[in-house]
N, C-alpha and C. Protein backbone atom coordinates (compact mmCIF):
# COMPACT_ATOMS: atom_id res chain seq x y z
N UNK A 1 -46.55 44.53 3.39
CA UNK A 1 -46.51 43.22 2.78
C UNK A 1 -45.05 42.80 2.61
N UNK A 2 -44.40 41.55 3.29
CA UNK A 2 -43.65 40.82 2.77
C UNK A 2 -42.97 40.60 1.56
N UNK A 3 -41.75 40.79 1.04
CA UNK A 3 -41.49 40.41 -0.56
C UNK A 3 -41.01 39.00 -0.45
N UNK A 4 -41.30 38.22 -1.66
CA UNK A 4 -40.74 36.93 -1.90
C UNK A 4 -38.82 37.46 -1.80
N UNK A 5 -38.83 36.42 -0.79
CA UNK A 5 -37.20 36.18 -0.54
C UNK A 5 -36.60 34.71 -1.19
N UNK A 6 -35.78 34.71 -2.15
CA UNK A 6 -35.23 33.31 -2.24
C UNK A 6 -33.88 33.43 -2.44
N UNK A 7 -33.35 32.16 -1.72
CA UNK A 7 -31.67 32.60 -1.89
C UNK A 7 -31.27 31.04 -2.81
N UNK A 8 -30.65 31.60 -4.09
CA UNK A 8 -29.96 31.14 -5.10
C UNK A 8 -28.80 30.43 -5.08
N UNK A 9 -28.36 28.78 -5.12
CA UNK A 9 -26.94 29.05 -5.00
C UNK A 9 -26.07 29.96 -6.60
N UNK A 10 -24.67 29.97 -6.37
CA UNK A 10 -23.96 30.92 -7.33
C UNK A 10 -23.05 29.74 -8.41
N UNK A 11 -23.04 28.44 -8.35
CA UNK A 11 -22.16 27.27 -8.34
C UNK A 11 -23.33 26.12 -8.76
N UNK A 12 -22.73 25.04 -9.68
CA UNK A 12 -23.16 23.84 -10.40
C UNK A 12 -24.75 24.09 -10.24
N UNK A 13 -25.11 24.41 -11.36
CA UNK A 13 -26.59 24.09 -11.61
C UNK A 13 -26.63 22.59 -12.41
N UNK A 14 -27.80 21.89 -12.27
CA UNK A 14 -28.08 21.20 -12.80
C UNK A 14 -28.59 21.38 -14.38
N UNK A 15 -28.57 22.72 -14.41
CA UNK A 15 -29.19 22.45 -15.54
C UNK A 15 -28.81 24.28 -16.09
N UNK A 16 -28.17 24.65 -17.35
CA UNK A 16 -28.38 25.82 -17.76
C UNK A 16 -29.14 25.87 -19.44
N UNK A 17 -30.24 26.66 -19.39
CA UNK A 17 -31.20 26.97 -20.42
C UNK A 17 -30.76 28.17 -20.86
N UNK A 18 -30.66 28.56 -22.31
CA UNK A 18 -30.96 29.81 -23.04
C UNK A 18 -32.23 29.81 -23.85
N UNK A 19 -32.63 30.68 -23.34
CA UNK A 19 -34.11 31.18 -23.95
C UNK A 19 -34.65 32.36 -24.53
N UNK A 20 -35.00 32.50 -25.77
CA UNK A 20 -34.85 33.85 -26.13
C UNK A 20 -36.29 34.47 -25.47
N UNK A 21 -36.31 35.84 -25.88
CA UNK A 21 -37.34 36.37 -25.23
C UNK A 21 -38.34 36.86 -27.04
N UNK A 22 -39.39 36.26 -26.64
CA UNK A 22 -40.33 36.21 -28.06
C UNK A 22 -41.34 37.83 -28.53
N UNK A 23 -41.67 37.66 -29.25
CA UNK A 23 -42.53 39.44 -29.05
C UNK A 23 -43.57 39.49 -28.24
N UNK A 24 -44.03 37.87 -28.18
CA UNK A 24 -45.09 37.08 -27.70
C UNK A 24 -45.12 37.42 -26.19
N UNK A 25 -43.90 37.65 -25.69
CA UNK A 25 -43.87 37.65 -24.30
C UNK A 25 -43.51 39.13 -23.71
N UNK A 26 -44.19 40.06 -24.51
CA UNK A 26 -43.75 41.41 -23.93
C UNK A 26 -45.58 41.72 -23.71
N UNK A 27 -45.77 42.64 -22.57
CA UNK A 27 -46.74 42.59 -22.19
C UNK A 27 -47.04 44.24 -23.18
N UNK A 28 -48.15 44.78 -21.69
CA UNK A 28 -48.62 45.97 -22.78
C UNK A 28 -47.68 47.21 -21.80
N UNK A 29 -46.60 47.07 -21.03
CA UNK A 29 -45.58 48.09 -20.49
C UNK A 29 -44.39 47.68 -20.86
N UNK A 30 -44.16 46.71 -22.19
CA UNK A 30 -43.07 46.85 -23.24
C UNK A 30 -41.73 45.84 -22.84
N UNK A 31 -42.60 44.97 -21.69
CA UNK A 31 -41.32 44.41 -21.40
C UNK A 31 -41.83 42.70 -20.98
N UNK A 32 -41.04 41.95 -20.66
CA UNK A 32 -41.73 40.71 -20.55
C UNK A 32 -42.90 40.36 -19.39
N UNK A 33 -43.71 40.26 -19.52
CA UNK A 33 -44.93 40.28 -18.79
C UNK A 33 -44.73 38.95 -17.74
N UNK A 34 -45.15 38.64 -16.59
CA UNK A 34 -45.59 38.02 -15.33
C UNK A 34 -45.62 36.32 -15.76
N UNK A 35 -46.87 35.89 -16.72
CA UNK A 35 -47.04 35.42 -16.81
C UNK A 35 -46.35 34.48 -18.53
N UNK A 36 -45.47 35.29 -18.59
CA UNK A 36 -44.75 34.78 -19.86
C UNK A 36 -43.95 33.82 -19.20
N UNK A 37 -43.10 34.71 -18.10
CA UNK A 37 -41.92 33.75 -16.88
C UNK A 37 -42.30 33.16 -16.99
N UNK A 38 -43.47 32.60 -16.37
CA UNK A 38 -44.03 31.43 -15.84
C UNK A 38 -43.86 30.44 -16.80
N UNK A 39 -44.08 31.01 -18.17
CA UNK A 39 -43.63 29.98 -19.41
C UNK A 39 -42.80 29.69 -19.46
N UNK A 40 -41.42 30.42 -19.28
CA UNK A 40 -40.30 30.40 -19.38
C UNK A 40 -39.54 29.26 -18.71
N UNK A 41 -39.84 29.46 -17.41
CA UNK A 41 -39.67 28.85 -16.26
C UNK A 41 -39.80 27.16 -16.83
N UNK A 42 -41.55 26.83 -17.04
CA UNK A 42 -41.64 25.77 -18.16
C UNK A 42 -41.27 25.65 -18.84
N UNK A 43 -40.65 26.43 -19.64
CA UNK A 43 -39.63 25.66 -21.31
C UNK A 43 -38.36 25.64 -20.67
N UNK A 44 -37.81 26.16 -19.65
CA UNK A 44 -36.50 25.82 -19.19
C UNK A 44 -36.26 24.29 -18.57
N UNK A 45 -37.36 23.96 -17.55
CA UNK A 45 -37.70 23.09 -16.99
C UNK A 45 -37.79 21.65 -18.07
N UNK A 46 -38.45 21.66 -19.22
CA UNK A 46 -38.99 20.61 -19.65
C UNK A 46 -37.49 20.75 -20.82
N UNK A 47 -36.94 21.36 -21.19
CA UNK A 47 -35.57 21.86 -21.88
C UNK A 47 -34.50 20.58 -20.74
N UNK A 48 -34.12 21.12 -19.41
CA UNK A 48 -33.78 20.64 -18.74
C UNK A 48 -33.86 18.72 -18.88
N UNK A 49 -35.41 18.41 -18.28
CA UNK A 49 -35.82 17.01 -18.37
C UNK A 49 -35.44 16.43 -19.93
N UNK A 50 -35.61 17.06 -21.14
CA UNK A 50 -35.26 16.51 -22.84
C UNK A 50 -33.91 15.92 -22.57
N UNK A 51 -33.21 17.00 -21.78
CA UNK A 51 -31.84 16.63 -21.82
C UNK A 51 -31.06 15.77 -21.09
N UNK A 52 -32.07 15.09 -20.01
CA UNK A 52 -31.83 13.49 -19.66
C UNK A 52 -32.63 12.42 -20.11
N UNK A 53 -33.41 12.59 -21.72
CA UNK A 53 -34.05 11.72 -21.97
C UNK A 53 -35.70 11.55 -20.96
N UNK A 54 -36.20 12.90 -20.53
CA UNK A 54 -37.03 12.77 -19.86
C UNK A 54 -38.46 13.32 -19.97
N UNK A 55 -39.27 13.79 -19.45
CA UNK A 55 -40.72 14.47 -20.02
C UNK A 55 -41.09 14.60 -18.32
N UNK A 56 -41.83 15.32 -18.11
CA UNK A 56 -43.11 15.90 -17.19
C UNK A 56 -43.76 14.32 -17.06
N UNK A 57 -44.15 13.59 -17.82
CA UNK A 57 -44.91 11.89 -17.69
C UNK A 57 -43.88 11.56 -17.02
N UNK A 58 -42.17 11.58 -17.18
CA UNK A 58 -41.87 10.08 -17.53
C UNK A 58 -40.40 10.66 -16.73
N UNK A 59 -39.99 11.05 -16.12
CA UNK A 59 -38.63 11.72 -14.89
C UNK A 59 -38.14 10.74 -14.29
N UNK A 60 -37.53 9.96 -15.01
CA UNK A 60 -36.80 8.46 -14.02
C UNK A 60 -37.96 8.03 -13.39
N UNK A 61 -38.90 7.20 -14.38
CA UNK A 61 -40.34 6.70 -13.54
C UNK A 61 -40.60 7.71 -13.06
N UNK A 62 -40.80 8.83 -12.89
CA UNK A 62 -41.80 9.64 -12.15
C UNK A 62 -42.68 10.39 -13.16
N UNK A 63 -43.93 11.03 -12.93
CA UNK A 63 -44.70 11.97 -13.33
C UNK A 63 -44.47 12.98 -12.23
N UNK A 64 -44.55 14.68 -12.90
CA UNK A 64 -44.12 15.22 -12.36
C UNK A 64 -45.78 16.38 -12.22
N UNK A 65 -45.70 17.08 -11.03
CA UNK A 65 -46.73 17.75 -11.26
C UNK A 65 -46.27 19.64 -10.50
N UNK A 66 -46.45 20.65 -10.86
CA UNK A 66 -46.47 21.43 -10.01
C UNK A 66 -47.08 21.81 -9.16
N UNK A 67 -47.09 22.08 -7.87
CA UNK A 67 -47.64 22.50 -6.64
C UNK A 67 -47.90 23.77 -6.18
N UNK A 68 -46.59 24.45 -6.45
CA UNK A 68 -47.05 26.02 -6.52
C UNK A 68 -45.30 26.77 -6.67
N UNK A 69 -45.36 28.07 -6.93
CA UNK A 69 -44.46 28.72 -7.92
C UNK A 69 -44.06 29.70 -6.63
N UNK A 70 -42.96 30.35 -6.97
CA UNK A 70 -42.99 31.69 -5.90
C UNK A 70 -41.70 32.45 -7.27
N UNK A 71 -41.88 33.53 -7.41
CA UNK A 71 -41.21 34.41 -8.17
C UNK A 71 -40.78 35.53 -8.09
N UNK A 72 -39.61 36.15 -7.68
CA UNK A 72 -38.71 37.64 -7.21
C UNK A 72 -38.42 38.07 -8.19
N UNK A 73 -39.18 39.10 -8.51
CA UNK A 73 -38.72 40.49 -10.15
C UNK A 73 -37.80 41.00 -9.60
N UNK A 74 -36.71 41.06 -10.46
CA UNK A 74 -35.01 41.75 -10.24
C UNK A 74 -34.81 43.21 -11.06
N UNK A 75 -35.66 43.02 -12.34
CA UNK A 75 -35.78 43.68 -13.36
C UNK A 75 -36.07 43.18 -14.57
N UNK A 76 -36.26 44.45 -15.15
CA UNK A 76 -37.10 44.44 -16.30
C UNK A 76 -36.17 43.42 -17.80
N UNK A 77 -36.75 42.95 -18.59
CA UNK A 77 -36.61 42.11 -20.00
C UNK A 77 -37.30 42.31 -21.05
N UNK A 78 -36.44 42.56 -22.16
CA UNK A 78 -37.42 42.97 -23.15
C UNK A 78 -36.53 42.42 -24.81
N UNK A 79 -37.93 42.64 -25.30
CA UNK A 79 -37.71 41.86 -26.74
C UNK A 79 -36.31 41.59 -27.51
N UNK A 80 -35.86 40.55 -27.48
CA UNK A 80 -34.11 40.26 -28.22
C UNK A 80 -33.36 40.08 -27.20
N UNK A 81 -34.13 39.73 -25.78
CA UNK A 81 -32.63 39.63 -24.97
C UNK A 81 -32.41 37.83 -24.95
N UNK A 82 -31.66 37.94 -24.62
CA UNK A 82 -31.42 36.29 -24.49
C UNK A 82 -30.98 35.47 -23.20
N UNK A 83 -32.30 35.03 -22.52
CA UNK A 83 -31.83 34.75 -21.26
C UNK A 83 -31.58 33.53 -20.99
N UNK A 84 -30.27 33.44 -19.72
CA UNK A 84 -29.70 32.90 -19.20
C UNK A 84 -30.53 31.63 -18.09
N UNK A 85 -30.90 30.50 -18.21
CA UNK A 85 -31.87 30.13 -17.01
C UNK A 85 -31.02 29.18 -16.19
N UNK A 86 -30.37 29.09 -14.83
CA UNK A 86 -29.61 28.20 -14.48
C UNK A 86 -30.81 27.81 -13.09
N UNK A 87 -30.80 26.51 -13.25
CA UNK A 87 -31.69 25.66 -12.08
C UNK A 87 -31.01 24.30 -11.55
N UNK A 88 -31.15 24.56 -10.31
CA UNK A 88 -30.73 24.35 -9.17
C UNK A 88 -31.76 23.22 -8.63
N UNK A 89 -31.77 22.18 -7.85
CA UNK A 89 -32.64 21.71 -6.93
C UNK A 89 -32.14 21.42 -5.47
N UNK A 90 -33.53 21.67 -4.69
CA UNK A 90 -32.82 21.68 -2.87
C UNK A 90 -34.41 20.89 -2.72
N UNK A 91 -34.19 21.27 -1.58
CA UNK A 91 -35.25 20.10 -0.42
C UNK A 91 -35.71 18.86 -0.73
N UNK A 92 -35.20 17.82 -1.21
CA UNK A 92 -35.76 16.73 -1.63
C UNK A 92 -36.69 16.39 -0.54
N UNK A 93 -37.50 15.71 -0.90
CA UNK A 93 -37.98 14.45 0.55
C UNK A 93 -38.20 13.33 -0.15
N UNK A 94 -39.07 12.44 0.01
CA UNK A 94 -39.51 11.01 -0.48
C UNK A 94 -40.87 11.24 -1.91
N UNK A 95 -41.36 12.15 -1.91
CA UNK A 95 -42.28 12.42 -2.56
C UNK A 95 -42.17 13.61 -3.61
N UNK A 96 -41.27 14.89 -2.76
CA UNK A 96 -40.99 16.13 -3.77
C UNK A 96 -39.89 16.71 -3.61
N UNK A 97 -40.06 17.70 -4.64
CA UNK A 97 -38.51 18.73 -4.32
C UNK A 97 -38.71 19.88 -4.89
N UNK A 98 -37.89 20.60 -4.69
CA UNK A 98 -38.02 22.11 -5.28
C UNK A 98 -37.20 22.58 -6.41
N UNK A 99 -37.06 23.12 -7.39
CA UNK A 99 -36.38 23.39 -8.31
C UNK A 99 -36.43 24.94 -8.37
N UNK A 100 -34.66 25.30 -7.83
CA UNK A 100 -34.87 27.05 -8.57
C UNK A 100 -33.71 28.01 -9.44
N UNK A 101 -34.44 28.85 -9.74
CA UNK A 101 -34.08 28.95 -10.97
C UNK A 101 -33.66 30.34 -11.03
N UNK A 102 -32.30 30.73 -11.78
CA UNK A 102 -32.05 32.24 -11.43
C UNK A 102 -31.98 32.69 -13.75
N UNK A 103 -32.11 33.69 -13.67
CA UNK A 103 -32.76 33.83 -14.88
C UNK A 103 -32.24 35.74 -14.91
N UNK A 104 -30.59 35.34 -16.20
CA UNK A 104 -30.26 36.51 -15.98
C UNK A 104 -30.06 37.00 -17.60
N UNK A 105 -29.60 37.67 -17.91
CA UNK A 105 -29.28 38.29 -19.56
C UNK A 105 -27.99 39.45 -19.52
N UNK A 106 -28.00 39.68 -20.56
CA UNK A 106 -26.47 40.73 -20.66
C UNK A 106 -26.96 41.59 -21.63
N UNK A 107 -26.80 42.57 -20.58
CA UNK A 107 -27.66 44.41 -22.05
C UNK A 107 -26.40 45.10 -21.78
N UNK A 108 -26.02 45.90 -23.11
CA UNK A 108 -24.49 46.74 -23.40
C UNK A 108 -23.87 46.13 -22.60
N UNK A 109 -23.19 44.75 -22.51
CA UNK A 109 -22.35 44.10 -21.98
C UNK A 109 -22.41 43.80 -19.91
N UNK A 110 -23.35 44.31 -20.00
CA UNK A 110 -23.45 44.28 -18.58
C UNK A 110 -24.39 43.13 -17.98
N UNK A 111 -23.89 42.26 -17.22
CA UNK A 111 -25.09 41.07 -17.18
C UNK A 111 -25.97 41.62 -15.80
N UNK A 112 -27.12 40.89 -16.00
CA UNK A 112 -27.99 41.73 -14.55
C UNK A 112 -29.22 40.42 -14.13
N UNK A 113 -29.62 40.36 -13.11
CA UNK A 113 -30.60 39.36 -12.87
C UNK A 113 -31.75 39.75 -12.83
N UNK A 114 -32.17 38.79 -13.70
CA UNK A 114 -33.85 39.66 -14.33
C UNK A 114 -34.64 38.95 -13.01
N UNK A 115 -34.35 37.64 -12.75
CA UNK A 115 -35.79 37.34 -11.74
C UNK A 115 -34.77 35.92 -10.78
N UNK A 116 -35.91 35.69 -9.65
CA UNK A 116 -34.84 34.56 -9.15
C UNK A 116 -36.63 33.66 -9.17
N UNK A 117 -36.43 32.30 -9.01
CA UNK A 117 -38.01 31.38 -8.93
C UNK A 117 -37.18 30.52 -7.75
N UNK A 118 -38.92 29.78 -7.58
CA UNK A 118 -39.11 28.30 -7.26
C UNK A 118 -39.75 27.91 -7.62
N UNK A 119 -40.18 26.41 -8.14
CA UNK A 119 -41.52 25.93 -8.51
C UNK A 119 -41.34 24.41 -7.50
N UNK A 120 -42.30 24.39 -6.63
CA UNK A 120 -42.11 23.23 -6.21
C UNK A 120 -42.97 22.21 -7.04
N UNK A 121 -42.62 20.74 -7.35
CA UNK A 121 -42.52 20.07 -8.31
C UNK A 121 -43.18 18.40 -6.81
N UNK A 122 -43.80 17.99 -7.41
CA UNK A 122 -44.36 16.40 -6.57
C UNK A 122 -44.62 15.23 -7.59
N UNK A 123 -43.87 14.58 -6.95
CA UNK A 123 -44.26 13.09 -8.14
C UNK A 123 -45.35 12.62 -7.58
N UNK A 124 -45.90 12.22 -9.21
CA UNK A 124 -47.66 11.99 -9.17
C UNK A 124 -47.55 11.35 -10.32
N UNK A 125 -48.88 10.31 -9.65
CA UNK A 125 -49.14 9.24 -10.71
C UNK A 125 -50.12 9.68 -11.23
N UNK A 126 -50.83 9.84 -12.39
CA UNK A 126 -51.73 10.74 -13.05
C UNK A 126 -52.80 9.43 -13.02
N UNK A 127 -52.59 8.18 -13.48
CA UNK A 127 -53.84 6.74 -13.75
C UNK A 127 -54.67 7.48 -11.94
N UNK A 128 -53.69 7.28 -11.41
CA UNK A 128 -54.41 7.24 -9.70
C UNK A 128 -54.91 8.25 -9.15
N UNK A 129 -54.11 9.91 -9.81
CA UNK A 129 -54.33 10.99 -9.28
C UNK A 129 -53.83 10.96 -7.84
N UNK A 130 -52.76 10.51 -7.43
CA UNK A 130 -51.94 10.43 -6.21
C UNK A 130 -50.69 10.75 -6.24
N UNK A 131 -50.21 11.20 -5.14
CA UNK A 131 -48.54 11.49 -4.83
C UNK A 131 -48.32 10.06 -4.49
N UNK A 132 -47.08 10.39 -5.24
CA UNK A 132 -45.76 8.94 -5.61
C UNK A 132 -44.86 8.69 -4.64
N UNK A 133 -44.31 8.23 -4.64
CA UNK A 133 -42.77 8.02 -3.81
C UNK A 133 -42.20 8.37 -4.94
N UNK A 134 -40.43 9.49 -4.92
CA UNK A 134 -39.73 9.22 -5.83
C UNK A 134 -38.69 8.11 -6.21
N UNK A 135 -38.70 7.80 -7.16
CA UNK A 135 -37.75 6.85 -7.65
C UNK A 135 -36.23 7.62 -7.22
N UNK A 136 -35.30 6.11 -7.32
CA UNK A 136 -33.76 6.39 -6.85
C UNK A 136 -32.94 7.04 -7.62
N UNK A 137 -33.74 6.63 -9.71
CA UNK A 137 -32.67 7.81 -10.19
C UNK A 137 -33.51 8.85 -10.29
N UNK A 138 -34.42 9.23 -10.27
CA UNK A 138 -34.83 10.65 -10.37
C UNK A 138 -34.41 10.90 -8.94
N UNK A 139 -34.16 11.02 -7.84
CA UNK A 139 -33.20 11.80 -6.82
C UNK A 139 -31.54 11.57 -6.91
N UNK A 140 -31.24 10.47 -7.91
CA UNK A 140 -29.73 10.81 -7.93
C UNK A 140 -29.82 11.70 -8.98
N UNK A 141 -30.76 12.15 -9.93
CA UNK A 141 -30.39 13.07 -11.15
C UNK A 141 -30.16 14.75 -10.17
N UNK A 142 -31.34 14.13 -8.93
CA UNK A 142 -31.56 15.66 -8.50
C UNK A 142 -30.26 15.73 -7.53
N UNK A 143 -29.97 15.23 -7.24
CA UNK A 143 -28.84 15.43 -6.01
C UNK A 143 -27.48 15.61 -6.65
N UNK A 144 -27.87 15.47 -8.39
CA UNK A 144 -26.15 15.52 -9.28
C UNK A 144 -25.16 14.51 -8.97
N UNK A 145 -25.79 13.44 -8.80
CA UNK A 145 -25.09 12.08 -8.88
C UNK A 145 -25.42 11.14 -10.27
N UNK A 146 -26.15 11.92 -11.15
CA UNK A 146 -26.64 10.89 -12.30
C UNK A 146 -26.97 12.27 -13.29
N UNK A 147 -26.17 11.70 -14.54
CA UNK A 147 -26.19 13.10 -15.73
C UNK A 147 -26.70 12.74 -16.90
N UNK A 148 -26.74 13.57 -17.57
CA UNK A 148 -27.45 13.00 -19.07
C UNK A 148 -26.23 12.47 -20.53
């Protein structure tokens, strides 16, 4: 089997999140469980959008919807660390784009990368239940031509 491959840039994220890690999110092998990320990923994301005045409804006129996720375990995270979430966006087209996300922490001074994502993301009108065209500033926010 194949491993998820994603390559990260290292330079200007659009967006950097700190997120602590909750007790909530340690599974039952003591460390942050699969499906916590996935939360994470979401509170970084919607953290991100607050901070241009934005929401999941409402992204420079857009509604935003997810399409599907892909996620590379780097290593393990566990209760009190405080992670790092820096996200990135690439592939625009007229309708979607991808947002990813590298997600690191610092244990005895040593920083290490806990996981790398993607979540691809499609503007959608929810009244219609249809894919959108994106609006001009939600792709200048994404292309880092328009800031909060």
């Amino acid at each position: 089997m194949g491993r998820v491959k994603l390559e990260i840039p290292n330079e200007n994220p659009l967006y950097s999140a700190i997120v602590p890690v909750r007790i909530t999110d340690i599974n039952y092998g003591g460390h942050v469980g699969n499906d916590a990320f996935l939360s994470i990923l979401h509170e970084a994301r919607v953290q991100m959008l607050a901070s241009l005045g934005y929401s999941e409804l409402n992204a420079g006129g857009n509604s935003l919807i997810m399409a599907d996720v892909a996620i590379a375990y780097k290593n393990e995270s566990f209760y009190g660390d405080f992670l790092h979430i820096d996200i990135f966006s690439a592939e625009l087209t007229s309708r979607s784009f991808e947002l990813l996300y590298r997600i690191s922490t610092t244990t005895a001074g040593i920083p290490k990368t806990i996981l790398l994502a993607k979540t691809g993301m499609v503007c959608f009108d929810y009244a219609t239940k249809k894919v959108a065209l994106m609006t001009e500033e939600l792709k200048e926010v994404l292309e880092g031509r328009r800031h909060a």
